[in-house]
C-alpha atoms as a PDB file:
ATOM      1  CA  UNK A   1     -78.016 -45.145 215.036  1.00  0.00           C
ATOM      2  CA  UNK A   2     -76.647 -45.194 211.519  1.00  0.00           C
ATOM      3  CA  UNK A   3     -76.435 -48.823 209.588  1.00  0.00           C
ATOM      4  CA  UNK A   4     -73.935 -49.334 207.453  1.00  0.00           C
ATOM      5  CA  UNK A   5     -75.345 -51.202 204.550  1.00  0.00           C
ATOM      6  CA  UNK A   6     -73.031 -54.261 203.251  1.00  0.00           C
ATOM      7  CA  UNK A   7     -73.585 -53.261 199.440  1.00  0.00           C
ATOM      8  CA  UNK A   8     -74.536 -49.855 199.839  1.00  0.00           C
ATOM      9  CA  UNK A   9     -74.834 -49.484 195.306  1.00  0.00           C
ATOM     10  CA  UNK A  10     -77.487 -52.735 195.671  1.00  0.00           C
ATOM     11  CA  UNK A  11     -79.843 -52.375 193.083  1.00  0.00           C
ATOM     12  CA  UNK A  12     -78.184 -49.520 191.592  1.00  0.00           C
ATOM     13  CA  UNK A  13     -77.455 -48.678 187.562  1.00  0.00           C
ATOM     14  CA  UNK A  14     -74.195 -46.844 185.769  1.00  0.00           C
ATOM     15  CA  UNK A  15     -72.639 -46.067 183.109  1.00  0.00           C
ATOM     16  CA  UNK A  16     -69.003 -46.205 182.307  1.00  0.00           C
ATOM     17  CA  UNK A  17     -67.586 -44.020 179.933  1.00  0.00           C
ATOM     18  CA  UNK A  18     -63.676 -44.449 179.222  1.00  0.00           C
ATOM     19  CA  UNK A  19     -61.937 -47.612 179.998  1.00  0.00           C
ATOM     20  CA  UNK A  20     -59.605 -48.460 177.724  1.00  0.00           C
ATOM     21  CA  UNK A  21     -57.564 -51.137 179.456  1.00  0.00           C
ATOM     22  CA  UNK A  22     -56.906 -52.602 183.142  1.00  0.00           C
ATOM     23  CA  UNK A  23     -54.990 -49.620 183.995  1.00  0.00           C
ATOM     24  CA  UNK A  24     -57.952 -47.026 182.807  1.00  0.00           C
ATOM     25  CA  UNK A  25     -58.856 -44.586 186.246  1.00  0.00           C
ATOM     26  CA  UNK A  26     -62.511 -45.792 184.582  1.00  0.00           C
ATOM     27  CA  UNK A  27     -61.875 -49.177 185.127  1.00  0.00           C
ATOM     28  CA  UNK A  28     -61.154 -48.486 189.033  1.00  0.00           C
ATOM     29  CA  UNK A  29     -64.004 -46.910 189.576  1.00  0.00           C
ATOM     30  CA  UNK A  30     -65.868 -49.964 187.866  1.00  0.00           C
ATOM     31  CA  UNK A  31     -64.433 -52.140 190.028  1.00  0.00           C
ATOM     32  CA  UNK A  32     -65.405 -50.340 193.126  1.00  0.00           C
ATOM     33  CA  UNK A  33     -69.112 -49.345 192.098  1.00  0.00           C
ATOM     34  CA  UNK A  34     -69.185 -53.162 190.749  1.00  0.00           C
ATOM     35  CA  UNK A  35     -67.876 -54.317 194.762  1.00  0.00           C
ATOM     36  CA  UNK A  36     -70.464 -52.385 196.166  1.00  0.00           C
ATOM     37  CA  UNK A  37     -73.258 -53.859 194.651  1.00  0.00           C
ATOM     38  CA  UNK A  38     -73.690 -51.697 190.937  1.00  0.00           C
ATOM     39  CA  UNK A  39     -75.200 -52.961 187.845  1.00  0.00           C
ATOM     40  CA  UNK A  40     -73.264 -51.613 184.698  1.00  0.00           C
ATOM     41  CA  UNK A  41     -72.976 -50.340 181.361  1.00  0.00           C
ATOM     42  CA  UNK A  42     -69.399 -50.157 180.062  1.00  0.00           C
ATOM     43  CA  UNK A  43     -68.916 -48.495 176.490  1.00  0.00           C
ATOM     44  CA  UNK A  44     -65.774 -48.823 174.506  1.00  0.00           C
ATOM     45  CA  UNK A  45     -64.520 -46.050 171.954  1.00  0.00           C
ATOM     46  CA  UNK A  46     -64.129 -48.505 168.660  1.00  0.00           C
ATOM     47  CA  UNK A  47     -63.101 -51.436 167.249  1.00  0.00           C
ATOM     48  CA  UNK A  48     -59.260 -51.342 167.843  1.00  0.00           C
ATOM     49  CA  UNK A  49     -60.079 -50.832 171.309  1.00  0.00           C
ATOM     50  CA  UNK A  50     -62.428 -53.082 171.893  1.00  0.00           C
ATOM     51  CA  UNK A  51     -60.030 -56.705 172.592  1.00  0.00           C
ATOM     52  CA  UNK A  52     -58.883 -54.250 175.091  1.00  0.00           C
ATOM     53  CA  UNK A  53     -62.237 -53.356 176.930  1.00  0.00           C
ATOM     54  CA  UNK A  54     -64.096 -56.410 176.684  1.00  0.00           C
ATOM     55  CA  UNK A  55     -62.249 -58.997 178.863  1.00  0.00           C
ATOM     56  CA  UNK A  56     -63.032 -56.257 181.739  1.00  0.00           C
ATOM     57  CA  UNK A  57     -66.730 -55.795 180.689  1.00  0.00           C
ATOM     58  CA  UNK A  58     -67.101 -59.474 181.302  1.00  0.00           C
ATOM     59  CA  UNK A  59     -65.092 -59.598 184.345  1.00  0.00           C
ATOM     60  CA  UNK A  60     -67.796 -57.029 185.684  1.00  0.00           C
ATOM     61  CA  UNK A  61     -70.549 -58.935 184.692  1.00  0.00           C
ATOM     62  CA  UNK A  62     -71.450 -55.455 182.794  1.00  0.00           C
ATOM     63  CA  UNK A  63     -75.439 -55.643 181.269  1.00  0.00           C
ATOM     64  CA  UNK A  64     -73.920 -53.441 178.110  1.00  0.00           C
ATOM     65  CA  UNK A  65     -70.674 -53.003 176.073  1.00  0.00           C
ATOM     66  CA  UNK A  66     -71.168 -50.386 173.889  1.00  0.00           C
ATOM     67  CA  UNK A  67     -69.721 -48.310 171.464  1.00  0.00           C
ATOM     68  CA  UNK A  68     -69.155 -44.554 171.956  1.00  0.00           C
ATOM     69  CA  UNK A  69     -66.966 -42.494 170.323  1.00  0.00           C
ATOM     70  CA  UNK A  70     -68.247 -39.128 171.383  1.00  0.00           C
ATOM     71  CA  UNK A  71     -67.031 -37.026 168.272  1.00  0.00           C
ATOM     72  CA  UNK A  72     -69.036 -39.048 166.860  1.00  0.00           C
ATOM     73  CA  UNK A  73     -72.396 -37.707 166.405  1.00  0.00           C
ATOM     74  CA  UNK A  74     -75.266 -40.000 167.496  1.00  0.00           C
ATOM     75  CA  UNK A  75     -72.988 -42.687 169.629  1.00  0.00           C
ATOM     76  CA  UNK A  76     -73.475 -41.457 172.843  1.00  0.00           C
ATOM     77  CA  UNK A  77     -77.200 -40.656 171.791  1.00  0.00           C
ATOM     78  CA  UNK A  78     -77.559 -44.557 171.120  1.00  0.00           C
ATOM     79  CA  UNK A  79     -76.056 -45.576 174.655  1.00  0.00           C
ATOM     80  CA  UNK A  80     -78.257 -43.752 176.207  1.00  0.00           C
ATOM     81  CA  UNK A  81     -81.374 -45.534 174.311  1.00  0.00           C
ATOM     82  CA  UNK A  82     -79.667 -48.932 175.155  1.00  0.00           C
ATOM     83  CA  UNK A  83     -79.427 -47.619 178.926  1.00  0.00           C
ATOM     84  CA  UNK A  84     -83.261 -46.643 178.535  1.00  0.00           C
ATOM     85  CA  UNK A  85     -84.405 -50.022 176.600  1.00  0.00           C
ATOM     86  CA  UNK A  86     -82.457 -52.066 179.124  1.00  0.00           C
ATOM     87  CA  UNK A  87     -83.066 -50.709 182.414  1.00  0.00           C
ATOM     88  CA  UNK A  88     -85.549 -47.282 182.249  1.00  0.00           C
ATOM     89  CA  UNK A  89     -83.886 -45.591 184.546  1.00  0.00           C
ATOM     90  CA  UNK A  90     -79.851 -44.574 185.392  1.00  0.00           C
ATOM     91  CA  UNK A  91     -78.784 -44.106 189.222  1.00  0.00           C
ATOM     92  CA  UNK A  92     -75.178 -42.950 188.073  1.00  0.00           C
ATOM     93  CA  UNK A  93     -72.599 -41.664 185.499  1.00  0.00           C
ATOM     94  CA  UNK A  94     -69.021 -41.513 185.042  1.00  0.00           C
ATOM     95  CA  UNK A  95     -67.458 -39.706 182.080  1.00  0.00           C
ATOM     96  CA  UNK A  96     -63.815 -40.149 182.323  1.00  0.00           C
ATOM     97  CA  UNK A  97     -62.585 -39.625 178.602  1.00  0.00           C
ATOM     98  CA  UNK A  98     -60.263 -36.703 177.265  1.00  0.00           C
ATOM     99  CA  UNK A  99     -58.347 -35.887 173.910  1.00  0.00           C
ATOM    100  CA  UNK A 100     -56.372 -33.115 172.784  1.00  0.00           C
ATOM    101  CA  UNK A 101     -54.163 -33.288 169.509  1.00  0.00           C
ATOM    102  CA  UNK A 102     -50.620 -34.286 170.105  1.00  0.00           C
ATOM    103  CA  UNK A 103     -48.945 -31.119 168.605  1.00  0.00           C
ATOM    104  CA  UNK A 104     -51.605 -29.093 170.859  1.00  0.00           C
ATOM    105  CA  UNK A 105     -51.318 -30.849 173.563  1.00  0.00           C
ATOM    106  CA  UNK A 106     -46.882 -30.488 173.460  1.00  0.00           C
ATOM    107  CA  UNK A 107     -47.036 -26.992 172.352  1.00  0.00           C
ATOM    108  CA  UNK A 108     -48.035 -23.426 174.304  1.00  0.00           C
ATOM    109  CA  UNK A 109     -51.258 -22.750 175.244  1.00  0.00           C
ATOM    110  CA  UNK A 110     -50.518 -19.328 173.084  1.00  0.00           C
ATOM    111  CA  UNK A 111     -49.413 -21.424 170.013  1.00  0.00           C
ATOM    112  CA  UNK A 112     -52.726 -24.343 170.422  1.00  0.00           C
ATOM    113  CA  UNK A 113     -54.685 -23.974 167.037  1.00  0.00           C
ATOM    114  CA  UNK A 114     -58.236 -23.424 166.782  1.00  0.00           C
ATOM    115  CA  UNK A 115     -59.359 -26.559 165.715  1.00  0.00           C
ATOM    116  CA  UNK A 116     -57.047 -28.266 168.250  1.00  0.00           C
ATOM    117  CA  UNK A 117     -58.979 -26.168 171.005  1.00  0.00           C
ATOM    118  CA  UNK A 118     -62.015 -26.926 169.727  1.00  0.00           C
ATOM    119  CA  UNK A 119     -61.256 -30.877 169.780  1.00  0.00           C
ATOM    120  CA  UNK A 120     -59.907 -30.477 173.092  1.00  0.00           C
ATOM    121  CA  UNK A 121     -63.218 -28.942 174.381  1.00  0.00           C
ATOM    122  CA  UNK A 122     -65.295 -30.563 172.060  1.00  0.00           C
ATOM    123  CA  UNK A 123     -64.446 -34.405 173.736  1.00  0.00           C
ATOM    124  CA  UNK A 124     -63.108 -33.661 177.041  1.00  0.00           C
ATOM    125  CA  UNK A 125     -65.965 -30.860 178.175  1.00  0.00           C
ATOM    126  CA  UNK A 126     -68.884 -30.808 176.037  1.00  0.00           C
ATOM    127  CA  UNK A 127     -69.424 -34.355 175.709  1.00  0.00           C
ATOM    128  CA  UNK A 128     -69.886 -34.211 179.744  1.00  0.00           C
ATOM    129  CA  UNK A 129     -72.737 -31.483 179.497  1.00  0.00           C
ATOM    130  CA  UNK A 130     -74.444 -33.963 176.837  1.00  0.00           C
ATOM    131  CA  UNK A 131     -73.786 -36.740 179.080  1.00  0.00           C
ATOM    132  CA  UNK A 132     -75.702 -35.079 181.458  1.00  0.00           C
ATOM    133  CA  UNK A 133     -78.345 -33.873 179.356  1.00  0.00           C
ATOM    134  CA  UNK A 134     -79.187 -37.269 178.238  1.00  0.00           C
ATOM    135  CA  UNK A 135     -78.728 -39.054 181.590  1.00  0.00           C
ATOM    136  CA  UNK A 136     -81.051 -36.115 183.484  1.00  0.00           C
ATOM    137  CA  UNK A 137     -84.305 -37.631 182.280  1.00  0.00           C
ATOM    138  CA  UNK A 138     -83.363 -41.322 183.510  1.00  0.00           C
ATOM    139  CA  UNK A 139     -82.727 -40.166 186.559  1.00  0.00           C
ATOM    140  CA  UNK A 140     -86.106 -39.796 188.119  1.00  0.00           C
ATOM    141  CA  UNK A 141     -85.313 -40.583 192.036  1.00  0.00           C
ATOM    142  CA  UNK A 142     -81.993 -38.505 191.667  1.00  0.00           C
ATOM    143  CA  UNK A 143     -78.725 -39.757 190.951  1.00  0.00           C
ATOM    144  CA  UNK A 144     -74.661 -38.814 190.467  1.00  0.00           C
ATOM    145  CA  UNK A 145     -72.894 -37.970 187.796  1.00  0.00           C
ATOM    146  CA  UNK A 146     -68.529 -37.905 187.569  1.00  0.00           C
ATOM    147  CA  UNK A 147     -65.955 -36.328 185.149  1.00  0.00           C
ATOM    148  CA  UNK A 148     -62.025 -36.828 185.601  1.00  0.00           C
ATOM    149  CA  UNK A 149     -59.993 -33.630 186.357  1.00  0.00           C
ATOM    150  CA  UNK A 150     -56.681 -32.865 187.421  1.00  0.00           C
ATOM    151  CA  UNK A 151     -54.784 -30.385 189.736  1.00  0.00           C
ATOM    152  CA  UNK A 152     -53.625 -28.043 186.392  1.00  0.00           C
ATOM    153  CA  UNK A 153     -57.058 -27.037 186.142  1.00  0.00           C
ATOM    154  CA  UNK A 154     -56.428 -24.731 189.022  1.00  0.00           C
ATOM    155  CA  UNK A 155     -52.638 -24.168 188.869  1.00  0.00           C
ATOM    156  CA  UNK A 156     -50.256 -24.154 186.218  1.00  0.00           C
ATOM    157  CA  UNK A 157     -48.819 -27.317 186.070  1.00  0.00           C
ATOM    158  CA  UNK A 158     -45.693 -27.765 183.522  1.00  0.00           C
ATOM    159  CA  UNK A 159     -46.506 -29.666 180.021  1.00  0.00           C
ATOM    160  CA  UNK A 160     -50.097 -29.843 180.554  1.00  0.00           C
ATOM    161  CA  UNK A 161     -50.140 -27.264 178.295  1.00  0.00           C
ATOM    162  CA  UNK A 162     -53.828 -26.695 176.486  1.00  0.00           C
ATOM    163  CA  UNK A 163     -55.569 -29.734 179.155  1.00  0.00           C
ATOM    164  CA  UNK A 164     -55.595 -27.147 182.042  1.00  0.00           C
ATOM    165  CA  UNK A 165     -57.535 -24.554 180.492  1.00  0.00           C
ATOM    166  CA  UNK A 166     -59.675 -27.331 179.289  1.00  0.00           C
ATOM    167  CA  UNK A 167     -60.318 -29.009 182.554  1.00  0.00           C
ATOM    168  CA  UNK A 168     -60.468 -25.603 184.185  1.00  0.00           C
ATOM    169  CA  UNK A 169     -63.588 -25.693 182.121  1.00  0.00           C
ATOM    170  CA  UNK A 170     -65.326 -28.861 182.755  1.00  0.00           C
ATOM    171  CA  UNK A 171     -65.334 -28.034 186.723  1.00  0.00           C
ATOM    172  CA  UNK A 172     -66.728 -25.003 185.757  1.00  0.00           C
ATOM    173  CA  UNK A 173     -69.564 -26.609 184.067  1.00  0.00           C
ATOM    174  CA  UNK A 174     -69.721 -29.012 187.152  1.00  0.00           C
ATOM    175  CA  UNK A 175     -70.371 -26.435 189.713  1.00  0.00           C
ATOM    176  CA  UNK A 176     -73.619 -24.649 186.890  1.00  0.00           C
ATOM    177  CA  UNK A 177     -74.782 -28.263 186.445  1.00  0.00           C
ATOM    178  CA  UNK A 178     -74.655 -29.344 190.462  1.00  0.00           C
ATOM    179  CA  UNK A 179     -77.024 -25.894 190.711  1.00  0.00           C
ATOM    180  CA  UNK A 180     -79.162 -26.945 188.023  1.00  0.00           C
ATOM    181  CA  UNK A 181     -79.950 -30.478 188.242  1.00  0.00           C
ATOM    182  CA  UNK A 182     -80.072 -30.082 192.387  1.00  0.00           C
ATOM    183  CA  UNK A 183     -83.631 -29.959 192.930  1.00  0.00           C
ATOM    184  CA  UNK A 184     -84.046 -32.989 191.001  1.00  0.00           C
ATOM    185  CA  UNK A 185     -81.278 -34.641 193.744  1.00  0.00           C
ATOM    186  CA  UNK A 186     -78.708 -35.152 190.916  1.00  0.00           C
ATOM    187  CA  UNK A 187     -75.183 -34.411 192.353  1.00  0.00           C
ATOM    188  CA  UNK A 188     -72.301 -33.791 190.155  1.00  0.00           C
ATOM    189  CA  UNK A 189     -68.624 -33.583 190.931  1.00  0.00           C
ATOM    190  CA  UNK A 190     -65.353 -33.979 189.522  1.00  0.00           C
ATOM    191  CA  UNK A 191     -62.637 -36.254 190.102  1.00  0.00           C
ATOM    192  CA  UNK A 192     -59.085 -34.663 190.739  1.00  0.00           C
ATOM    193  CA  UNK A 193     -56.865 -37.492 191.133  1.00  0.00           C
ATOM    194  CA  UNK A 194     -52.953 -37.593 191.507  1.00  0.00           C
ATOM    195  CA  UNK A 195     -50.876 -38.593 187.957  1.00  0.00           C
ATOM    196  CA  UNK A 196     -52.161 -42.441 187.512  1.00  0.00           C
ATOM    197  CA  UNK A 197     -50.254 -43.747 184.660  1.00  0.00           C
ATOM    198  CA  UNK A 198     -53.134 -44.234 182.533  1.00  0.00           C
ATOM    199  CA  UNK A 199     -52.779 -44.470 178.652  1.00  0.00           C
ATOM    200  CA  UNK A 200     -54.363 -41.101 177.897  1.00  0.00           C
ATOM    201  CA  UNK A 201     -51.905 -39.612 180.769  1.00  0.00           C
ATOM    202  CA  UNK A 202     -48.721 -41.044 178.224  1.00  0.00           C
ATOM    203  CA  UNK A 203     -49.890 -38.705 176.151  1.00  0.00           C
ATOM    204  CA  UNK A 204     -48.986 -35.927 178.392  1.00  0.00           C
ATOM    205  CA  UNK A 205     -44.520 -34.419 177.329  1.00  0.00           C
ATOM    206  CA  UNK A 206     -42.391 -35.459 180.556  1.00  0.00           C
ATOM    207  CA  UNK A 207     -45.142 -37.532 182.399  1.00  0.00           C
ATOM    208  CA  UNK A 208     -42.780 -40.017 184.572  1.00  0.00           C
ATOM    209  CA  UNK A 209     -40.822 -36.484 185.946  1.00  0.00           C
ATOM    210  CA  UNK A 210     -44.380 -35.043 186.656  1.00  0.00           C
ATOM    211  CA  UNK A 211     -45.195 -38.637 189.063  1.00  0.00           C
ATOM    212  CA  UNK A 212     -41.520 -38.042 190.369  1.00  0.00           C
ATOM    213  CA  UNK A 213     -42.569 -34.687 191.664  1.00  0.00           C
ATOM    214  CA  UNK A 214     -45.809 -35.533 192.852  1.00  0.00           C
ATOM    215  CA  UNK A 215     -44.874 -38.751 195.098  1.00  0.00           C
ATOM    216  CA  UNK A 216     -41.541 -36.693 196.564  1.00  0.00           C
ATOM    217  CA  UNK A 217     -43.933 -33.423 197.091  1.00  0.00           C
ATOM    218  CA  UNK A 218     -47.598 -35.040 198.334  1.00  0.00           C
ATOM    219  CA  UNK A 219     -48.035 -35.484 202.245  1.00  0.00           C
ATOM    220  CA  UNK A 220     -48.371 -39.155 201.626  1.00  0.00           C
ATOM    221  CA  UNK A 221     -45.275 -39.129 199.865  1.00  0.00           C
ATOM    222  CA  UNK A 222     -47.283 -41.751 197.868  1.00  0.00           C
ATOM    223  CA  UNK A 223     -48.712 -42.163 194.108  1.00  0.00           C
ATOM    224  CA  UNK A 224     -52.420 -42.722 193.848  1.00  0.00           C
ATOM    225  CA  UNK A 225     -53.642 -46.223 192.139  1.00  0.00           C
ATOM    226  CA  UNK A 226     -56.577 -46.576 190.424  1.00  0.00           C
ATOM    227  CA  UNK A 227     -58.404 -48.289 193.228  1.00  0.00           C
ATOM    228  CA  UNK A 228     -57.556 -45.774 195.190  1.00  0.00           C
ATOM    229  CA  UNK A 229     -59.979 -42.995 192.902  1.00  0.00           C
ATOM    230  CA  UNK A 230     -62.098 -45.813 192.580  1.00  0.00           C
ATOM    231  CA  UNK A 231     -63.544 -46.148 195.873  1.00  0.00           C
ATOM    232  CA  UNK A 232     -63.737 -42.502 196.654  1.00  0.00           C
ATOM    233  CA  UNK A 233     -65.459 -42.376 193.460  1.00  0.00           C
ATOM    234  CA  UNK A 234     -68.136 -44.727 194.274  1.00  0.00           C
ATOM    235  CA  UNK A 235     -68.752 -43.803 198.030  1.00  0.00           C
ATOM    236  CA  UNK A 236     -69.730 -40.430 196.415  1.00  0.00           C
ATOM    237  CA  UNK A 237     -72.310 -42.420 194.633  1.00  0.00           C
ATOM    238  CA  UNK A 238     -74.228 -43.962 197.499  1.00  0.00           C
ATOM    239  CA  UNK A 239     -76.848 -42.590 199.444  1.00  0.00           C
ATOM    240  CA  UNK A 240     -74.072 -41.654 202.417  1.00  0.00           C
ATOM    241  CA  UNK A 241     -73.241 -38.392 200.532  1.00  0.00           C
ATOM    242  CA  UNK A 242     -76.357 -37.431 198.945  1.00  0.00           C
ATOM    243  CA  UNK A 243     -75.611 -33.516 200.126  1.00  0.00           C
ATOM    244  CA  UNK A 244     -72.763 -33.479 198.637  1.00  0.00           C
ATOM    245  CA  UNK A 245     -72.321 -31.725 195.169  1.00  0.00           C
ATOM    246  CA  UNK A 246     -70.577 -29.823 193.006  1.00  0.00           C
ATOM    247  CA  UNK A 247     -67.444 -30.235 194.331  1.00  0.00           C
ATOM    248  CA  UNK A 248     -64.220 -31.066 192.904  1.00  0.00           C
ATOM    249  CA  UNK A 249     -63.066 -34.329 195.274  1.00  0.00           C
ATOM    250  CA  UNK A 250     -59.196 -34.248 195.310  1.00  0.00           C
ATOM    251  CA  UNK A 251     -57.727 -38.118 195.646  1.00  0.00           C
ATOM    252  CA  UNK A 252     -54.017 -36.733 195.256  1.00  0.00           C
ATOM    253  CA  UNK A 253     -52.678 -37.651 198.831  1.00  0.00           C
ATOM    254  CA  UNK A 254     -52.864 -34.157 199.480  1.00  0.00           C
ATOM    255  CA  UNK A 255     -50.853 -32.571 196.699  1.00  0.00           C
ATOM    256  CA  UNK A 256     -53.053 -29.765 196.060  1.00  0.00           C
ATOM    257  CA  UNK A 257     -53.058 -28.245 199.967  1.00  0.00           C
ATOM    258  CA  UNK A 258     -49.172 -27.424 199.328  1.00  0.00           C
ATOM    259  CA  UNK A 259     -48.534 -23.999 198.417  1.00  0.00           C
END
C-alpha cells in the first residue's frame, strides 16, 4: 500500500534562484516546496531589488538571502559555498531567471545583435548548466534541479522574438544534463508554464493580448497562477517522481496539445 507522507519535502534543502517580488513564478514555487516541508535558500539579484525580495525570504523562514547576479562572475560561485558552509549538502534547485536586451528582445530574431544573443544565452541558459555544475557535487543521495521555459521554445509564438530560440536551448541542455547526472539520481526538467504576469514577462511587446489568447484558446479556458506552477513544481521534487526526468512539464491548462 502506498503512504502518502504529510510533508513529503521534510528534511529537505533548495535553492531559489529568481524571485523578484510576490508575483515572481519563483516565489510560487517557494511557497509550495516551503508547504511541503523544504528548508531554503532564496538569493536576490542586487541591492535595488532586495526591499523587494526580503519581506518574502522572511515570510519563508528561508536559512539564506543571498546575492546573485549571475553575469556576475563569482556570485553564484559564492551561493553555492554559503549552501555548502550552511547545510553540506543540496536536495533541490530552481533556476527561474531570464534577460534579454529590450531592443533584442522587441526586434526580429534576424535583426538580434551579437552581444544581445550572447546576453540572452549567457543569463537565461548558461547560468543553468553552471547551476548545475555547482549543485552536482552537493547532491550526494540524488536530487532535482528546475529551469522556467515557455511554449515559444517549441513553436513560434508572436513577440517572443530572440527568448524562443533561447529557451529552445535551455530544454535542450535539460534533456543532455537529465542523461548525464542520471546515474547519480539527479533529475532535471523544465518548467513550461502558461503567460503568468510576472515582471520579467512585462518585458515581453503585446504581453496582455498574448494572456488574452491563451485563456480564450487553452482547454481550461483559464490563466495559470503562480501557485498553480508552484505545486507541480515541487511534487516533481519529492521522492513520488523520482523516475521522472528530463522532461519539459507543461502547467499551461493544456495550451500546448492544440494544434
Amino acid at each position: 500500500m502506498i503512504e502518502i507522507a504529510k510533508y513529503p519535502l521534510a528534511g529537505k534543502k533548495g535553492l531559489i534562484l529568481g524571485i523578484a517580488n510576490e508575483h515572481s513564478i519563483a516565489y510560487g514555487c517557494a511557497q509550495a516546496f516551503r508547504a511541503l516541508g523544504a528548508d531554503l535558500a532564496i538569493t536576490y539579484l542586487n541591492e535595488k531589488a532586495k526591499p523587494y525580495s526580503e519581506p518574502l525570504a522572511k515570510e519563508l523562514d528561508a536559512a539564506l538571502f543571498l546575492p546573485c547576479d549571475v553575469s556576475e562572475d563569482g556570485q553564484l560561485e559564492d551561493v553555492f559555498a554559503a549552501v555548502e558552509k550552511t547545510w553540506g549538502r543540496l536536495d533541490f534547485a530552481l533556476h527561474s531567471i531570464a534577460y534579454a536586451p529590450k531592443a533584442d528582445l522587441h526586434g526580429r530574431v534576424v535583426d538580434c545583435s551579437r552581444d544581445g544573443f550572447a546576453l540572452a544565452m549567457d543569463v537565461s541558459c548558461h547560468s543553468f548548466i553552471r547551476m548545475a555544475h555547482l549543485a552536482e557535487p552537493l547532491m550526494k543521495d540524488g536530487g532535482t534541479l528546475f529551469t522556467m521555459s515557455y511554449y515559444g521554445a517549441e513553436k513560434v509564438v508572436e513577440h517572443y522574438n530572440i527568448m524562443g530560440p533561447v529557451k529552445s536551448a535551455l530544454e535542450a541542455v535539460v534533456r543532455y544534463i537529465a542523461v548525464e547526472l542520471g546515474p547519480k539520481e539527479i533529475r532535471v526538467h523544465a518548467i513550461s508554464p502558461g503567460p503568468v504576469r510576472t515582471r520579467a514577462a512585462s518585458g515581453i511587446d503585446h504581453f496582455d493580448a498574448l494572456m488574452e489568447k491563451a485563456a480564450a484558446r487553452a482547454p481550461s479556458h483559464k490563466l495559470v497562477g503562480i501557485e498553480d506552477v508552484g505545486m507541480a513544481t515541487a511534487y516533481l521534487a519529492t521522492d513520488y517522481a523520482k523516475l521522472i526526468t528530463g522532461e519539459t512539464i507543461y502547467v499551461d491548462g493544456g495550451y500546448h496539445i492544440l494544434a
